[in-house]
Protein backbone atom coordinates (compact mmCIF):
# COMPACT_ATOMS: atom_id res chain seq x y z
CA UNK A 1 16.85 -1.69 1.37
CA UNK A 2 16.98 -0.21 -2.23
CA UNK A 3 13.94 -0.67 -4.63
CA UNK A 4 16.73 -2.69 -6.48
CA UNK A 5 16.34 -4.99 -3.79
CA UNK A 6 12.17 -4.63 -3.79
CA UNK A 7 11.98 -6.06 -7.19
CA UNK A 8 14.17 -8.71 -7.29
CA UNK A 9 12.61 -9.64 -4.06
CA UNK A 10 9.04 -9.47 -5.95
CA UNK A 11 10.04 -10.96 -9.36
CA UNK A 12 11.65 -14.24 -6.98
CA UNK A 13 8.73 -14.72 -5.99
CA UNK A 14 6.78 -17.66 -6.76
CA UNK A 15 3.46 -17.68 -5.37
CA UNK A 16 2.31 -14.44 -7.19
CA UNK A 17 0.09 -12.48 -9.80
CA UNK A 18 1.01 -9.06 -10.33
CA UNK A 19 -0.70 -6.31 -12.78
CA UNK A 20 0.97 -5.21 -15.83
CA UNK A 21 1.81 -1.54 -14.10
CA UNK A 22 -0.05 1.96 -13.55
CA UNK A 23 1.14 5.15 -16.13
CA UNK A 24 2.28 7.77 -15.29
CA UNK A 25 -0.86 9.49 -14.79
CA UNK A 26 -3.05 7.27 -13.01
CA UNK A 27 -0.57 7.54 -10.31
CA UNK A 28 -0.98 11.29 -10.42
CA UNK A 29 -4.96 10.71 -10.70
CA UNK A 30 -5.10 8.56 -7.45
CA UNK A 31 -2.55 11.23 -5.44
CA UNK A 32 -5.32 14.20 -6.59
CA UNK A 33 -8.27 11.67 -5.45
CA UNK A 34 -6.88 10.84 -2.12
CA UNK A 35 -4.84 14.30 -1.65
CA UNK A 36 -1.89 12.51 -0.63
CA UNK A 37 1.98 12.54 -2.21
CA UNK A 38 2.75 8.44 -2.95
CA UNK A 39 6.40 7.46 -1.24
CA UNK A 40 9.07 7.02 -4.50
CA UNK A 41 9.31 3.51 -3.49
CA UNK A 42 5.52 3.08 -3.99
CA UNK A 43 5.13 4.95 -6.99
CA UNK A 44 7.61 2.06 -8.43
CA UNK A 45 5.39 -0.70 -7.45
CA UNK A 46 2.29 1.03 -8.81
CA UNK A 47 4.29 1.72 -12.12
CA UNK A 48 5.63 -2.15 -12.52
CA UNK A 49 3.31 -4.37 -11.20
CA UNK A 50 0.22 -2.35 -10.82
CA UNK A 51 -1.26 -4.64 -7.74
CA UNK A 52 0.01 -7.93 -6.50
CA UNK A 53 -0.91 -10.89 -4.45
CA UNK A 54 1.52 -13.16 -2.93
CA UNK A 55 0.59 -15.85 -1.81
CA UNK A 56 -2.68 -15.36 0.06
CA UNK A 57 -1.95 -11.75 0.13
CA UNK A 58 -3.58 -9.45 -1.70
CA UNK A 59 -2.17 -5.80 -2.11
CA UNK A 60 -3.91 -2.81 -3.18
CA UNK A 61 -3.09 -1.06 -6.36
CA UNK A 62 -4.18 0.98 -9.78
CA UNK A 63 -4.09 0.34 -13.44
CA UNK A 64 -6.43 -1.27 -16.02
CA UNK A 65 -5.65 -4.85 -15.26
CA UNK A 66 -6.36 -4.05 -10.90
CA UNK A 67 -8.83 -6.56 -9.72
CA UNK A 68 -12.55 -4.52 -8.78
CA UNK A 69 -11.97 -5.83 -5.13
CA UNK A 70 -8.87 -4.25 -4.57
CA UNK A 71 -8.78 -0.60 -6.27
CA UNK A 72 -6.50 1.54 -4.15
CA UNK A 73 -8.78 4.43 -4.63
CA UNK A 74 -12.10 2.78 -3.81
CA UNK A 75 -10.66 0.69 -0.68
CA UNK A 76 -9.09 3.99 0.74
CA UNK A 77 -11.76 6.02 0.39
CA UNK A 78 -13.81 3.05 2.06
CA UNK A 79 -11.50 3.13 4.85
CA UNK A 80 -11.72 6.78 5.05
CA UNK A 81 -15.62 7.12 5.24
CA UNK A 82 -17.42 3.68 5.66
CA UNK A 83 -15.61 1.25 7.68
CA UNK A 84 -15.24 2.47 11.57
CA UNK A 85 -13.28 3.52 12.75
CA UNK A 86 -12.18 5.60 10.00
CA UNK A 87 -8.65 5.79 9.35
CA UNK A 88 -7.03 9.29 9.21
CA UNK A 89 -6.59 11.23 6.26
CA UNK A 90 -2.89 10.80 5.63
CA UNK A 91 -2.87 7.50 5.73
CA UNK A 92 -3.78 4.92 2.44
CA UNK A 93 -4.52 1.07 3.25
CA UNK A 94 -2.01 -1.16 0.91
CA UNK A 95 -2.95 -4.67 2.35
CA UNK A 96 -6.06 -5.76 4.52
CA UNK A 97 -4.84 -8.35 6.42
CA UNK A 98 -7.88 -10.40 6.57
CA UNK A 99 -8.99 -9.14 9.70
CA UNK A 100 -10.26 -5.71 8.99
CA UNK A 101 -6.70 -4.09 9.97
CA UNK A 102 -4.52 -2.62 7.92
CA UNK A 103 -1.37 -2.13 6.55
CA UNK A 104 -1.03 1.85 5.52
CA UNK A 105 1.30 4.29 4.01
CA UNK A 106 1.58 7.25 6.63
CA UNK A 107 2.13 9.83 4.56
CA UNK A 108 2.09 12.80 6.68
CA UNK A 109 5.60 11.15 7.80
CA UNK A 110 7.16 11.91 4.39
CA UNK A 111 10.74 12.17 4.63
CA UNK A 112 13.26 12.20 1.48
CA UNK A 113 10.88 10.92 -0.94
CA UNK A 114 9.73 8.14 1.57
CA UNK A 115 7.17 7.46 4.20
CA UNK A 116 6.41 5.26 6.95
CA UNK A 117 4.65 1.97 6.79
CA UNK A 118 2.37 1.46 9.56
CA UNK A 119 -0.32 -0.97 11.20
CA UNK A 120 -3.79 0.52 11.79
CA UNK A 121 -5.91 -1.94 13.97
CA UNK A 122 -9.54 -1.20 13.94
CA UNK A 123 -10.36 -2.52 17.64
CA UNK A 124 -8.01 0.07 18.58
CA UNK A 125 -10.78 2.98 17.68
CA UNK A 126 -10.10 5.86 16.09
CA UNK A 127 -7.51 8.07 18.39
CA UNK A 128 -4.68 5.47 18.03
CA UNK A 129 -1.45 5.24 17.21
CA UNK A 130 -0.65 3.07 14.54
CA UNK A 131 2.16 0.97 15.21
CA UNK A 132 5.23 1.69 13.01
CA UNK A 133 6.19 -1.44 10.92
CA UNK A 134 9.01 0.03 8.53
CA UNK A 135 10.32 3.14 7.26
CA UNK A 136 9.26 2.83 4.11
CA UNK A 137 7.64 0.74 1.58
CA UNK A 138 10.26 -0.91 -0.15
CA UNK A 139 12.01 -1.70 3.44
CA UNK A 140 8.27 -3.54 4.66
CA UNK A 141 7.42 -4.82 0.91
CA UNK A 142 10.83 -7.17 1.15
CA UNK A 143 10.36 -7.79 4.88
CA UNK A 144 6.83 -9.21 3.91
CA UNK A 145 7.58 -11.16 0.86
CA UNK A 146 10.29 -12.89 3.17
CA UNK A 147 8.29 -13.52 6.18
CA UNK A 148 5.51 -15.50 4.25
């Protein structure tokens, strides 16, 4: 996939809201606050849209418009401290699906500018192995949109 292909997929579309985009600098902001490096492909869909739901899906995100409920700051450091098990460090929660599991940028598996997407599943405690879901976020984003 290209993030050509991520937006088109995300501006077709219908059953969506979408911020009006994160600058610049809040992406740098939230990187500092969780120590982490955002994937290229995420730093895109910060910088366009901000957050999104589709559907009944609601994604994590940053900028002034992001609803309270689903700051990507607040909700990973949540994840990282309050819920149990915690998830790991290097990994930041872009969609709960409903169920208390998550959907997560691994990004201690940077590679080229991109990182893995994977599935962390709280009943699986805390020394799992997340299941891989895509290579990156652009690649799962599209996938997603699709499937539902």
């Amino acid at each position: 996939m290209t993030i050509s292909s991520m937006n088109t997929q995300i501006d077709d579309y219908d059953d969506k809201s979408t911020g009006k985009g994160a600058s610049v600098a809040e992406i740098d902001d939230a990187e500092a606050k969780l120590s982490v490096k955002f994937p290229e492909s995420y730093k895109v869909f910060l910088n366009l849209y901000g957050w999104a739901r589709f559907a009944s899906n609601e994604f994590y995100g940053l900028g002034a418009d992001v609803p309270a409920h689903l700051g990507l700051v607040m909700n990973t450091n949540a994840e990282r401290t309050e819920m149990q098990p915690t998830i790991p460090q290097s990994l930041v929660p872009v969609l709960n699906d409903g169920g208390g599991n998550h959907y997560c940028l691994d990004t201690q598996g940077m590679n080229d500018g991109e990182c893995p997407v994977v599935f962390w599943d709280h009943d699986e405690g805390p020394n799992q192995q997340p299941s891989h879901e895509a290579n990156s976020f652009d690649d799962w984003i599209v996938d997603f949109i699709r499937e539902i």
